[in-house]
Protein backbone atom coordinates (compact mmCIF):
# COMPACT_ATOMS: atom_id res chain seq x y z
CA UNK A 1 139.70 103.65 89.88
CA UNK A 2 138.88 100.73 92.28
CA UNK A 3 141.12 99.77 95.36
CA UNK A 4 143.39 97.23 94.45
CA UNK A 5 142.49 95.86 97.46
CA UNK A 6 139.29 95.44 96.67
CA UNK A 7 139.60 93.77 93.48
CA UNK A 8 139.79 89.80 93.37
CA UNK A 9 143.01 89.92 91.73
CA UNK A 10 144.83 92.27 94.17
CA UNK A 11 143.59 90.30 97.03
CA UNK A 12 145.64 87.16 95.40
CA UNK A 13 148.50 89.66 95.00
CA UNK A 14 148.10 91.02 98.98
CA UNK A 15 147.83 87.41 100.23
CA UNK A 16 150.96 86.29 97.69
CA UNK A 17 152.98 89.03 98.75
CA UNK A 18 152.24 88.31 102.56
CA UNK A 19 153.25 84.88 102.07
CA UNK A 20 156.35 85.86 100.13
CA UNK A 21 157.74 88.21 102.55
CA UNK A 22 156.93 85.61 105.30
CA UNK A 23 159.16 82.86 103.37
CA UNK A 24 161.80 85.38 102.83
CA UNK A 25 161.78 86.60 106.45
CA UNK A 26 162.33 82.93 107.34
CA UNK A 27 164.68 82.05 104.67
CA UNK A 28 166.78 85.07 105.39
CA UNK A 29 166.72 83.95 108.98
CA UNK A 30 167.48 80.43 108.67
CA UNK A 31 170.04 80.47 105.98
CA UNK A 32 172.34 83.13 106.67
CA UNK A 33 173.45 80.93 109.84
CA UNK A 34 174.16 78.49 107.95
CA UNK A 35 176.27 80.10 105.46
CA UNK A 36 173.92 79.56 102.67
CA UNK A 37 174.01 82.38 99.62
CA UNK A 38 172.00 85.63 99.97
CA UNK A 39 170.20 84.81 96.54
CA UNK A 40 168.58 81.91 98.23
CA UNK A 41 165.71 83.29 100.32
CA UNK A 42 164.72 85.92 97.46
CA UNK A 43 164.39 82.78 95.15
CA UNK A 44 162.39 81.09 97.93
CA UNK A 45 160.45 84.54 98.47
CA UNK A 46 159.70 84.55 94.53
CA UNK A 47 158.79 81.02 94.05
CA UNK A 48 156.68 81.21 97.35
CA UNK A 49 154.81 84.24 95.79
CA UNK A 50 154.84 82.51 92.58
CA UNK A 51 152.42 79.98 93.70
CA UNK A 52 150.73 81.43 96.28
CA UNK A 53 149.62 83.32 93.36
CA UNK A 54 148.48 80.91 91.19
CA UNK A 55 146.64 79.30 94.47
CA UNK A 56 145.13 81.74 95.55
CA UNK A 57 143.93 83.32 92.35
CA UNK A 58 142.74 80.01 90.87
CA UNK A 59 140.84 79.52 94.34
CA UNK A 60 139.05 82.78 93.79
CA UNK A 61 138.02 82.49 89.75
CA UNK A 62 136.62 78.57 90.74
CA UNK A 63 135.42 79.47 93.73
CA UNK A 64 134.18 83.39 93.60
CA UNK A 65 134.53 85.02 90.27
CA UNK A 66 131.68 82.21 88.99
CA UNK A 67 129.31 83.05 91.71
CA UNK A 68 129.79 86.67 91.61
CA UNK A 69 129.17 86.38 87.86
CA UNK A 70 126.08 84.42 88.58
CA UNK A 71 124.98 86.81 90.74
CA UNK A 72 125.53 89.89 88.69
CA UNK A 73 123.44 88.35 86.06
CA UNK A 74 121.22 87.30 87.60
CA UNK A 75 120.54 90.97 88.96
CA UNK A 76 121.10 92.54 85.73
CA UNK A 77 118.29 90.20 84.16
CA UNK A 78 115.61 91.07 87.05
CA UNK A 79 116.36 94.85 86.47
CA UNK A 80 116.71 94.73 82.51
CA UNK A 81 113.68 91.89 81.61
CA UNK A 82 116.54 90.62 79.21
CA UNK A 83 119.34 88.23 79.66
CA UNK A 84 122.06 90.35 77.79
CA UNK A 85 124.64 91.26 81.16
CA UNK A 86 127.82 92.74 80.14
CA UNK A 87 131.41 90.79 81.14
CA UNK A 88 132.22 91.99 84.70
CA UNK A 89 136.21 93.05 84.52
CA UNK A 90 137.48 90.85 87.03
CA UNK A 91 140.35 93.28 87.64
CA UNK A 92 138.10 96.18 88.55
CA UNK A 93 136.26 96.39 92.13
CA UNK A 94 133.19 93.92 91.28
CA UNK A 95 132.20 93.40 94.74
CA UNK A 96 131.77 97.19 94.89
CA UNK A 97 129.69 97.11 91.32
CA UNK A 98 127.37 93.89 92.12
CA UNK A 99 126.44 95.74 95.58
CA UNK A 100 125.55 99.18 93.39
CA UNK A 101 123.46 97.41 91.18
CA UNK A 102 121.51 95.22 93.73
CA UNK A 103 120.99 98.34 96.10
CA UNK A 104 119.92 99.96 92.30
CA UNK A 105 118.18 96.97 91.78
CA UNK A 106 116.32 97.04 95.50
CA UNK A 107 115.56 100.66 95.04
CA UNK A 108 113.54 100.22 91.52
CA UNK A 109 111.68 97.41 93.29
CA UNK A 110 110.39 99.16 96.50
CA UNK A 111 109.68 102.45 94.51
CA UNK A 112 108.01 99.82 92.06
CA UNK A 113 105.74 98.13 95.26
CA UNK A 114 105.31 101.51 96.39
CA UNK A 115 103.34 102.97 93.30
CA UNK A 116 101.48 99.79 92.86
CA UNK A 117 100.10 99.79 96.70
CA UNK A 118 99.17 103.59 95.59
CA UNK A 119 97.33 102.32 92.18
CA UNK A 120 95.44 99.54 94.06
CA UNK A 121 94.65 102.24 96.68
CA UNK A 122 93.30 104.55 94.01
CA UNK A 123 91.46 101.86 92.74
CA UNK A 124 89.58 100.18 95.65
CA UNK A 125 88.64 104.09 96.44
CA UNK A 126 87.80 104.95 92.88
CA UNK A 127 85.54 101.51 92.58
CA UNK A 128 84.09 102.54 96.20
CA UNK A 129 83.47 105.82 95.68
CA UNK A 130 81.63 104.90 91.88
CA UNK A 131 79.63 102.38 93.57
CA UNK A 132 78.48 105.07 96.18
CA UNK A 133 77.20 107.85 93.62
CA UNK A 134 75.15 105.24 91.60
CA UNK A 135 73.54 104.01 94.99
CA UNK A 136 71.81 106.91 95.65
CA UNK A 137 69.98 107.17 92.83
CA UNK A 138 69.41 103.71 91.98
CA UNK A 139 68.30 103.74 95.57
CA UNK A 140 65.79 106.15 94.90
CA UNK A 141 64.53 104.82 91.92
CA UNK A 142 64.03 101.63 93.42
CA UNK A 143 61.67 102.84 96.27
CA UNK A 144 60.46 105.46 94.23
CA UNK A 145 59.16 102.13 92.10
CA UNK A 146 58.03 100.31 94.51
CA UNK A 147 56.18 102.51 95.92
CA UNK A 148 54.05 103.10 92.70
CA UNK A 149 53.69 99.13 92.61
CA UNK A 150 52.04 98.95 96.13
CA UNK A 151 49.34 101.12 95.37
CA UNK A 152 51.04 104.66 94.38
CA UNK A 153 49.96 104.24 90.84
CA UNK A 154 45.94 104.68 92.03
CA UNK A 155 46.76 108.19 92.60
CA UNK A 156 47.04 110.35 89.93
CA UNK A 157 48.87 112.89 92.15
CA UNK A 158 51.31 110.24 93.78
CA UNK A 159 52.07 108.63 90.61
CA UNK A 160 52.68 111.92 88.65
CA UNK A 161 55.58 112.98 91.79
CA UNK A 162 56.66 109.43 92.14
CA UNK A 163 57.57 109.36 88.27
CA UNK A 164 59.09 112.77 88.10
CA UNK A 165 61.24 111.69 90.60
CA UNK A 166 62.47 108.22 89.36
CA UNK A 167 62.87 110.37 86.14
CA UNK A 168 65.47 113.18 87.95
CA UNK A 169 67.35 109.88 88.99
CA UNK A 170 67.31 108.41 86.01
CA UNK A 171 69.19 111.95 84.74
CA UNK A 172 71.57 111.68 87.61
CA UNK A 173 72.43 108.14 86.48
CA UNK A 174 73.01 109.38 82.83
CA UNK A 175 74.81 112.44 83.65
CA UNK A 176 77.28 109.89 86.04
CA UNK A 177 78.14 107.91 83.33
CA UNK A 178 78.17 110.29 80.62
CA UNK A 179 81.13 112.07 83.08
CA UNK A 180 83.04 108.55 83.78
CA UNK A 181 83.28 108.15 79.77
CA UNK A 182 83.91 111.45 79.11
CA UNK A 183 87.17 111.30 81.81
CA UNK A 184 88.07 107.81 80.90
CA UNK A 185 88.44 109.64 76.78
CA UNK A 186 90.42 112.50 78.64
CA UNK A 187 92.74 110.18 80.74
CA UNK A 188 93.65 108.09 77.40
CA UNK A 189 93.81 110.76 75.21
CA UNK A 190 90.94 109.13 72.88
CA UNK A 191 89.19 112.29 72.87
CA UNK A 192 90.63 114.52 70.39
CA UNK A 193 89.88 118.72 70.83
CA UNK A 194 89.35 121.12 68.28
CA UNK A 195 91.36 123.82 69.26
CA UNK A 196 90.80 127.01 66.56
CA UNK A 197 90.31 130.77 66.98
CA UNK A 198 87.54 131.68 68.74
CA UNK A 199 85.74 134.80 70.84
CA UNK A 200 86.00 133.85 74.42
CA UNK A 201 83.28 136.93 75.34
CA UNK A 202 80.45 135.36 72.86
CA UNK A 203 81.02 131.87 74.92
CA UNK A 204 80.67 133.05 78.38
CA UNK A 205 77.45 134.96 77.37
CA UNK A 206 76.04 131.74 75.78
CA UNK A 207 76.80 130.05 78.74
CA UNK A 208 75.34 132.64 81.07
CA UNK A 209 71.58 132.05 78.80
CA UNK A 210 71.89 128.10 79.72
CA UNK A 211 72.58 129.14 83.34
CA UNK A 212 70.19 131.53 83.78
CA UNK A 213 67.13 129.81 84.60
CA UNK A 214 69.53 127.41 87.09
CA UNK A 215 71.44 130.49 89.22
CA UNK A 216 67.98 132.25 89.36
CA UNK A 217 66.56 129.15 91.39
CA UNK A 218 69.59 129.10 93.51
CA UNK A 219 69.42 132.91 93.74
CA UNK A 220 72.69 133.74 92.18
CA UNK A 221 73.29 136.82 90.15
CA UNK A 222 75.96 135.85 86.91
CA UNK A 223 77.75 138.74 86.08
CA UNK A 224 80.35 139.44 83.58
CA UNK A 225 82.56 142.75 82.74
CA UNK A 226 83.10 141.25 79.04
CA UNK A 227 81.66 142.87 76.34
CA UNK A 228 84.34 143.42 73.41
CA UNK A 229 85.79 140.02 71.47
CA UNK A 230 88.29 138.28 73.24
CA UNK A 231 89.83 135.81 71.01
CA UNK A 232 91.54 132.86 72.34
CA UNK A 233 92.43 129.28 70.90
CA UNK A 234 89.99 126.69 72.59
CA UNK A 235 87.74 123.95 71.68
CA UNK A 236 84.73 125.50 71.64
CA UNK A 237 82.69 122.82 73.21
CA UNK A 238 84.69 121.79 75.63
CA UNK A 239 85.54 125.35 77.02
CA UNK A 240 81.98 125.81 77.13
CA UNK A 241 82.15 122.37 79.74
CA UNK A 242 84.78 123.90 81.55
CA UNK A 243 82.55 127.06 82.54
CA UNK A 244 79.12 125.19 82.57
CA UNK A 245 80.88 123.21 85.37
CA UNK A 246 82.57 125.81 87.04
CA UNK A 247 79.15 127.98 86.79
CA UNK A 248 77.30 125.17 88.29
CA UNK A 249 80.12 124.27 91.27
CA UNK A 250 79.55 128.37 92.01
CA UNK A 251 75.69 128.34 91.88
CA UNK A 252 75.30 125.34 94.40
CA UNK A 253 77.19 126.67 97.14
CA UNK A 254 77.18 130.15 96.18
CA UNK A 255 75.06 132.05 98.95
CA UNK A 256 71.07 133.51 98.25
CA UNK A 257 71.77 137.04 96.83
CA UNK A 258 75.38 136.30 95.91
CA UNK A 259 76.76 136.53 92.87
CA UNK A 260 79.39 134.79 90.37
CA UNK A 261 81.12 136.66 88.07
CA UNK A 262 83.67 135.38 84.78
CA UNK A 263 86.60 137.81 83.86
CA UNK A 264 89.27 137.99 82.19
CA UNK A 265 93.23 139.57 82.17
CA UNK A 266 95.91 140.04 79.40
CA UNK A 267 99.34 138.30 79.62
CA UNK A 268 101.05 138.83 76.87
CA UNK A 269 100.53 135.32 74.80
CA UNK A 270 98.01 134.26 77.31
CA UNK A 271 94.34 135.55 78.49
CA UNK A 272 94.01 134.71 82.38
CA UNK A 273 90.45 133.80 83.14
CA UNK A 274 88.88 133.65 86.60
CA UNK A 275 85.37 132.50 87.97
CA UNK A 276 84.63 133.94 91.12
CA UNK A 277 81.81 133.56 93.62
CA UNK A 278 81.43 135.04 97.32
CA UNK A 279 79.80 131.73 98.60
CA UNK A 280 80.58 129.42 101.42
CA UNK A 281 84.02 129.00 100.07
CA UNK A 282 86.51 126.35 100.29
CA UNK A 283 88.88 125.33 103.69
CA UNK A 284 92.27 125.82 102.98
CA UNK A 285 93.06 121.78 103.94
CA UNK A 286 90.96 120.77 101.10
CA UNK A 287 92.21 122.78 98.39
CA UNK A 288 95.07 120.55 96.66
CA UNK A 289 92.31 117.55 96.53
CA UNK A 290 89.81 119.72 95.27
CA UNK A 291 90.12 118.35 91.98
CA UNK A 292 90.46 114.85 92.05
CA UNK A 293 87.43 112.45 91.20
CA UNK A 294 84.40 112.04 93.37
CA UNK A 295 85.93 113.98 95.87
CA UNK A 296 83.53 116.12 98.11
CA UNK A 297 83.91 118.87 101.10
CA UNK A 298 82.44 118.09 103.81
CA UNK A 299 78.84 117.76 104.16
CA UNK A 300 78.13 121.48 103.13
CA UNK A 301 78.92 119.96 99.83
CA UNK A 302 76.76 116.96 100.16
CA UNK A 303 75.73 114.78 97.48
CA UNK A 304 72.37 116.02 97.90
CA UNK A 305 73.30 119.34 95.48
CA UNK A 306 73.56 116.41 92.77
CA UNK A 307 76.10 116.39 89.86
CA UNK A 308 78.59 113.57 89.23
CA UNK A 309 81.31 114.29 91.39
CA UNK A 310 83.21 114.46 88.62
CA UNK A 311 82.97 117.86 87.23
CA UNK A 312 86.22 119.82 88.75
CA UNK A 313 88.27 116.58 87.67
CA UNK A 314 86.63 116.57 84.11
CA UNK A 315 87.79 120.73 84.13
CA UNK A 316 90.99 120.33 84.86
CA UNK A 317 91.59 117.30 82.46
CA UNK A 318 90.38 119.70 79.61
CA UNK A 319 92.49 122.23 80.58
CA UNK A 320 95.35 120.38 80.53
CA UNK A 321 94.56 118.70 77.18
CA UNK A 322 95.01 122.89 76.27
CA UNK A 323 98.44 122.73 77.37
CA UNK A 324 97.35 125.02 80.35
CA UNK A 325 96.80 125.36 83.85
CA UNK A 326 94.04 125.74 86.62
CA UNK A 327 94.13 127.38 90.01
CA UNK A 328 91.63 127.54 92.80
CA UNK A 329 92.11 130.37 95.82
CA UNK A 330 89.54 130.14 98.34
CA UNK A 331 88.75 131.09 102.18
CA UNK A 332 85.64 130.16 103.82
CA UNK A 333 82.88 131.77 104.13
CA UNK A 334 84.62 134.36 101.48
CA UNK A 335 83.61 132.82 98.96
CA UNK A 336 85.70 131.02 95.56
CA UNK A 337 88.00 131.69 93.01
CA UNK A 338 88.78 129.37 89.98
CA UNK A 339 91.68 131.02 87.64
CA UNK A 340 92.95 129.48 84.48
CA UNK A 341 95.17 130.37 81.27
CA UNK A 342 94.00 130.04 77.64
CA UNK A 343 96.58 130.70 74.42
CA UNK A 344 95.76 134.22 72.87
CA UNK A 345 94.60 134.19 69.38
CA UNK A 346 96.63 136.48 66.88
């Protein structure tokens, strides 16, 4: 319960009774001399509190209650978008209750400013760091051009490696925004998955055949202990992006020789799948980044390997559209390791 005190009515009350005991005091102190009845200064004291009373009470409903009702509605509108504000009881502590709901009030608005600085933020770096990857290879494509249109195109041999190479960027272009739609779909929730029984060991091998011919270039043994069914509930096509990607992150910065290797571990109502490499691994200040859009580490992971930028963000999107979760442990120069959990078929 509120201080009387601090309620508008029992401050007319406090100020009454002040001014009643003073009149009594001085009644008492005047009359008795004079021989006037006892009964006098108490009806003086009572009539003096009377109205005091109705002063001081009327001053405060004309003069405060209508501002402090203004005020609280005004508050209550800017943190409710409607104009519906309860009655304030005037006999409660409403000073007390309109400074709660404007600190409550304040607080919603700075956490409000706060996580619209951090969405323009993410923004202006999501809009710098798109205009960045299509550069390059719009770059390239450009001179590559131009270079065929001042005289490349007279040699067969410059012309054949000019085109090949405006043709690679062209790829990188599509791949770019094949990714940005594909995370845009993942974001929103447009893109709907097919999740249904399937053997996780027949994937990873049919991923391993469309890798091949990539980890041999880059020197990189795949290697997988799977061999009997392991059935898990996936989309099938977008588990197969999840290790293409993951393949591909551990074949360009896996070392010559090294290897990369997809297993798996029972837990109960879950199958535990990891993706491990002994490349140039991953500094431990980078990690909780890691998978975030566009974002790159350091310039041993240059955009010169190619890709998106996009491809750990587009994993663990698809993961969590599986009601799941991804890991990643890694030390440098001791190489990677990307864990995450898949529902167990029955």
């Amino acid at each position: 319960m509120a201080s009387p005190v601090k309620s508008p009515r029992g401050i007319a009350l406090l100020v009454s009774g002040v001014l009643a005991v003073v009149v009594g005091v001085l009644g008492a102190f005047l009359g008795l001399p004079s021989g006037l009845p006892v009964w006098v200064p108490l009806v003086l004291s009572a009539a003096a509190f009377a109205a005091s009373y109705f002063v001081v009470n009327y001053a405060i409903e004309r003069f405060i209650h209508d501002r402090i009702r203004l005020i609280y509605r005004t508050v209550h509108d800017l943190k409710t978008g409607k104009s519906t504000a309860p009655e304030l009881d005037m006999g409660t502590d409403v000073l007390g209750q309109v400074n709660t709901d404007v600190l409550d009030w304040a607080t919603a608005r700075r956490s409000e400013i706060r996580e619209l600085r951090e969405r323009e933020k993410f923004r202006r770096e999501f809009i710098g760091n798109v205009a960045h990857e299509l550069k390059t290879p719009i770059f390239n494509i450009q001179g590559y051009i131009l270079t065929l249109l001042e005289g490349g195109l007279e040699d067969d041999k410059v012309n054949l490696d000019f085109l090949e190479r405006a043709s690679r960027g062209v790829d990188r272009l599509t791949k770019i925004v094949e990714d940005l739609d594909m995370i845009s779909k993942l974001e929103s929730g447009v893109m709907e998955m097919s999740i249904d029984r399937m053997d996780l060991t027949e994937l990873v091998h049919e991923v391993f055949q469309g890798m091949e011919m990539r980890a041999r270039e880059r020197g990189v043994t795949l290697r997988t202990p799977l061999k009997d069914p392991v059935w898990v509930m996936a989309d099938h096509d977008r588990l197969s992006q999840v290790l293409y990607n993951l393949l591909a992150n551990a074949c360009n910065y896996g070392r010559e020789g090294g290897f990369t290797e997809v297993r798996t571990f029972d837990m109960d109502d879950q199958v535990l799948v990891e993706v491990v490499d002994d490349g140039i691994g991953i500094s431990r200040e980078h990690l909780p980044r890691l998978f975030e859009r566009f974002y790159r580490v350091g310039k041993s992971r240059s955009r010169h390997e190619g890709g998106s930028g996009l491809g750990l963000a587009i994993v663990k999107h698809i993961i969590d559209a599986h009601g799941q979760s991804i890991t990643v442990k890694s030390s440098e120069g001791e190489g990677t390791t990307f864990a995450f959990t898949l529902q167990k078929a029955r």
